[in-house]
Protein backbone atom coordinates (compact mmCIF):
# COMPACT_ATOMS: atom_id res chain seq x y z
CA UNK A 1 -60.27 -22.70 -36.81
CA UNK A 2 -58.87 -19.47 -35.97
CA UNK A 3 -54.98 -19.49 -34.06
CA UNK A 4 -56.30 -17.89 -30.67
CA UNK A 5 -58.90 -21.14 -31.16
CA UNK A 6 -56.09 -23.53 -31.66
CA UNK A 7 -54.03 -22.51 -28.63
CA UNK A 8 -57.54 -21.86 -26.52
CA UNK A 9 -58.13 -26.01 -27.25
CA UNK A 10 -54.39 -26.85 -26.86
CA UNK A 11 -53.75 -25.66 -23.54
CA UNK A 12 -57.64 -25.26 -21.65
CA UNK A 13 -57.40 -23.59 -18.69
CA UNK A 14 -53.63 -22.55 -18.55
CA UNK A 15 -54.80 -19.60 -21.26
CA UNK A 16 -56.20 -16.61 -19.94
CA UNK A 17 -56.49 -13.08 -21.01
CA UNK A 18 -54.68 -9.62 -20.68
CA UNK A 19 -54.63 -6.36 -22.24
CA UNK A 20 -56.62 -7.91 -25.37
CA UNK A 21 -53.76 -10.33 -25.45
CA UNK A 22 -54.14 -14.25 -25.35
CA UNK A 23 -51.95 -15.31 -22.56
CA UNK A 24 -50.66 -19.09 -22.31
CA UNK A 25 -48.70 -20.16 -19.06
CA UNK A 26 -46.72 -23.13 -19.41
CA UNK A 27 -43.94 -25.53 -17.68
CA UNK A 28 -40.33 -24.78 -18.84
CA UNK A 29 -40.70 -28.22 -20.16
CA UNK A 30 -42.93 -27.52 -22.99
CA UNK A 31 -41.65 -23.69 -23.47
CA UNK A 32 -39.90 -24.45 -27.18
CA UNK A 33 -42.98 -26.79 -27.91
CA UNK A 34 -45.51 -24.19 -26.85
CA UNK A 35 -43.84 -21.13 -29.36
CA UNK A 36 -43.48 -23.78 -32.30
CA UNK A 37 -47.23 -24.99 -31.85
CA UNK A 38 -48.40 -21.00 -31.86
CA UNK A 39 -45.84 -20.62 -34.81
CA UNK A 40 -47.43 -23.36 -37.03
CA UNK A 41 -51.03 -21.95 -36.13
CA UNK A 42 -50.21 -18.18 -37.90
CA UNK A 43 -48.23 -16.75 -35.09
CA UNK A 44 -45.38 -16.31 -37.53
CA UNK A 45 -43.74 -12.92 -35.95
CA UNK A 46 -41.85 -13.14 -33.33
CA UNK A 47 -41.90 -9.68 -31.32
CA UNK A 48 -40.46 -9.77 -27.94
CA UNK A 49 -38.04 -12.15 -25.04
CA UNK A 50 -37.71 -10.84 -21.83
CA UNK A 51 -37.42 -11.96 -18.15
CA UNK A 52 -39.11 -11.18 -15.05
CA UNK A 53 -37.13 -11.25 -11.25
CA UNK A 54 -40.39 -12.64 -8.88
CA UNK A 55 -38.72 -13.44 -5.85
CA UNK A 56 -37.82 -15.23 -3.71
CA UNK A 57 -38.21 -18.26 -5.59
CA UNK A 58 -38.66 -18.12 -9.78
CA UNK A 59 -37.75 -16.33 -12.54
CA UNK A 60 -40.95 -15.46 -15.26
CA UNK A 61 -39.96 -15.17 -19.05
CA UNK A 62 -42.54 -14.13 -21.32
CA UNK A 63 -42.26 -14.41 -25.13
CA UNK A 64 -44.94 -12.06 -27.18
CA UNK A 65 -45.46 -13.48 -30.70
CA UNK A 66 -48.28 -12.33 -33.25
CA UNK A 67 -50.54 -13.41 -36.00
CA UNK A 68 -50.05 -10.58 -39.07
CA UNK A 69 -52.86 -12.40 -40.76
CA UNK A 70 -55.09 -12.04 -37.53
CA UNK A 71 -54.04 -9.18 -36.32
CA UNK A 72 -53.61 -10.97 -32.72
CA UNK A 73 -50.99 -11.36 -29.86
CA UNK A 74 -50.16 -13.88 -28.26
CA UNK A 75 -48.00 -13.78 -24.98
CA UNK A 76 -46.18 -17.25 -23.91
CA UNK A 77 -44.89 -17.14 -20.08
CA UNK A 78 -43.17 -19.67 -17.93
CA UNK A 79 -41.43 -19.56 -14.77
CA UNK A 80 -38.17 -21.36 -13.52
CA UNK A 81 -36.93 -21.68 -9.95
CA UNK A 82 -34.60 -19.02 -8.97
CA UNK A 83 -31.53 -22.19 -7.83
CA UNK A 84 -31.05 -23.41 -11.17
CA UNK A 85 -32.55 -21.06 -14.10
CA UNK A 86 -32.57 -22.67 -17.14
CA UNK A 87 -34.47 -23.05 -20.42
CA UNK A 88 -34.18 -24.41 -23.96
CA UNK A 89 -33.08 -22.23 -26.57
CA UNK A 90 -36.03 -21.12 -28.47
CA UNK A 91 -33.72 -19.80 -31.26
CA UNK A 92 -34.96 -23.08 -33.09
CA UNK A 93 -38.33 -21.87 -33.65
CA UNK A 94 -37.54 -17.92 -33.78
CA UNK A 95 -34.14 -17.00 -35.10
CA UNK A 96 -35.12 -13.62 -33.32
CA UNK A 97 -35.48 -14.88 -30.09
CA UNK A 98 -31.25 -14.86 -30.63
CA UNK A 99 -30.21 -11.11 -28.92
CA UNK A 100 -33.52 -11.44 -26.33
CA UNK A 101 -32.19 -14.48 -24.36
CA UNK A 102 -28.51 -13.18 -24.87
CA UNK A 103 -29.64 -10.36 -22.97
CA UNK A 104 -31.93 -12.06 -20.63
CA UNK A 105 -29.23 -14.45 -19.58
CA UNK A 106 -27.37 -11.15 -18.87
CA UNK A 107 -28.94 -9.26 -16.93
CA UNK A 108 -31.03 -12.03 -15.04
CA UNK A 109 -28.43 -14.90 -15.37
CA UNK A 110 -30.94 -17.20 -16.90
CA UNK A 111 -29.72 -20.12 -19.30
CA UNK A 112 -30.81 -21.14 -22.45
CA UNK A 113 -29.46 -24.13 -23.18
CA UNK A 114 -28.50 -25.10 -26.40
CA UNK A 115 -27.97 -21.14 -27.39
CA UNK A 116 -25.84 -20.58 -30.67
CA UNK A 117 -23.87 -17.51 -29.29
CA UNK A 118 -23.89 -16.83 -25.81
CA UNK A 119 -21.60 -14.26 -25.74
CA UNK A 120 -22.31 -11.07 -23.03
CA UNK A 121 -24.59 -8.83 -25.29
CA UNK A 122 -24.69 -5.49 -23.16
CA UNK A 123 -22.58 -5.38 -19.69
CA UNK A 124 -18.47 -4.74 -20.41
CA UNK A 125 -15.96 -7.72 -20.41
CA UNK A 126 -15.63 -8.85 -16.37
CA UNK A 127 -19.22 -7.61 -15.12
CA UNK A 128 -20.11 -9.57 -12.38
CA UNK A 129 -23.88 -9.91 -11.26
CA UNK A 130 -27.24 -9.90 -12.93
CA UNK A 131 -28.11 -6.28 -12.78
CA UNK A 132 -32.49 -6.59 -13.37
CA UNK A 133 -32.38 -8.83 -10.10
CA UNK A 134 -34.46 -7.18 -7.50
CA UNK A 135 -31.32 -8.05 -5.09
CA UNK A 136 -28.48 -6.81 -7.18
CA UNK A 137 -26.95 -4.03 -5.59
CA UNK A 138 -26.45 -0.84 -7.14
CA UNK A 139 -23.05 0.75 -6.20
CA UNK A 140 -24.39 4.40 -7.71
CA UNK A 141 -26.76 4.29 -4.00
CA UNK A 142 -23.76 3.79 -2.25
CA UNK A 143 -21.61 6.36 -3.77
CA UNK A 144 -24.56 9.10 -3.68
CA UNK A 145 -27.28 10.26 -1.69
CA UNK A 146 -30.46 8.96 -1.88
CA UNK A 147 -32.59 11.82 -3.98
CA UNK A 148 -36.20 11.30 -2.43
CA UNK A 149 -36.29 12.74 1.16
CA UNK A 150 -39.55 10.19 3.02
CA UNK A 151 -39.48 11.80 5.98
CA UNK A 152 -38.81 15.38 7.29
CA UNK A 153 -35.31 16.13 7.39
CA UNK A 154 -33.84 13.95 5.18
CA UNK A 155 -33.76 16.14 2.64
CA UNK A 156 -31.62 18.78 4.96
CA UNK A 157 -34.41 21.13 5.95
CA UNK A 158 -36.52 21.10 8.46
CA UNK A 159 -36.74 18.86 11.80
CA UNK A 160 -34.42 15.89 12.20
CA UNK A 161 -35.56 12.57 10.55
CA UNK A 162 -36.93 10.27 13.38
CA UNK A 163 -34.93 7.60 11.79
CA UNK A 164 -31.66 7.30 9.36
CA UNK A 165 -32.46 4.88 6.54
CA UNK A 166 -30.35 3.45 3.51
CA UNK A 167 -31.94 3.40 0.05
CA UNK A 168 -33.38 -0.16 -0.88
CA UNK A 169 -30.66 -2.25 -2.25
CA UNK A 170 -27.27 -1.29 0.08
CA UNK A 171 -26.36 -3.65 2.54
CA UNK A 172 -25.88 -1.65 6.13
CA UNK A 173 -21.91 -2.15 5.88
CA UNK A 174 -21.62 -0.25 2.92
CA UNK A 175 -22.59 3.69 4.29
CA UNK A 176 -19.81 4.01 6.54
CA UNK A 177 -22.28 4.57 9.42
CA UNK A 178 -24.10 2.31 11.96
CA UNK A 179 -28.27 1.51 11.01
CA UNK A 180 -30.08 3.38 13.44
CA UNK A 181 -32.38 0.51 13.82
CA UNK A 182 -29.34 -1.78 15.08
């Protein structure tokens, strides 16, 4: 029985198919379980972590883990709610899973519990914020001007805009100036 078999059997309609990937979705529950079951059936390499902002209520994180013997690819994913998010350390089955969720818990504040180090990996000592969340706000759009002009005007020539509009991101208190849709 080949691996993508094995995983096809295992988890039935929860595995679909992307890219000329296998794909298997799975409850945070069984997210260690899942990558030590693909492990044991040839999935041996362990490529890729990362996480996913889907607001406004979960977080995805998607492991990619292959078969050298195979040649195949095998993409794990699960979601966790956006109040409390938090997974199991899959640095159990992967050693190399290690820097991935240090820097997932990092930049999208997601916890893996039972991590051996989890140290900041990136951001300097006394970042605050998750800086891949869609609703982190980027002080650089505050402090400059938005490069892409969307309507005439707004770039300086031509007719005046028909409406001032901050970039995506700033809160309206932040440019100094009333919303002109206030």
């Amino acid at each position: 029985m080949t691996a993508a078999t094995a995983v096809r059997e295992r988890y039935g309609s929860r595995v679909s198919e992307a890219f000329g990937q296998l794909v298997v979705d799975v409850e945070p529950a069984e997210w260690v379980d899942a990558l030590a079951f693909a492990r044991s059936r040839g999935y041996e390499f362990f490529d890729w972590l990362a996480g996913v902002d889907e607001p406004p209520d979960a977080f995805g994180v998607v492991a990619h883990v292959f078969d050298p013997v195979a040649i195949a690819h095998l993409l794990v994913r699960t979601r966790v709610p956006r109040a409390d998010p938090r997974l199991p350390t899959a640095t159990g089955v992967f050693r190399g899973a290690d820097w991935h969720e240090r820097e997932t818990r990092e930049m999208f504040g997601i916890v893996f519990d039972g991590h051996p180090d989890p140290r900041p990996l990136l951001l300097p000592d006394g970042f605050e914020g998750h800086p891949l969340r869609k609703d982190f706000v980027l002080a650089a759009r505050v402090a400059k001007p938005w490069p892409g002009a969307k309507e005439p005007g707004e770039s300086g020539h031509g007719s005046p805009s028909r409406r001032k509009m901050l970039p995506p991101g700033v809160p309206a208190d932040w440019s100094g100036r009333e919303r002109a849709d206030d």
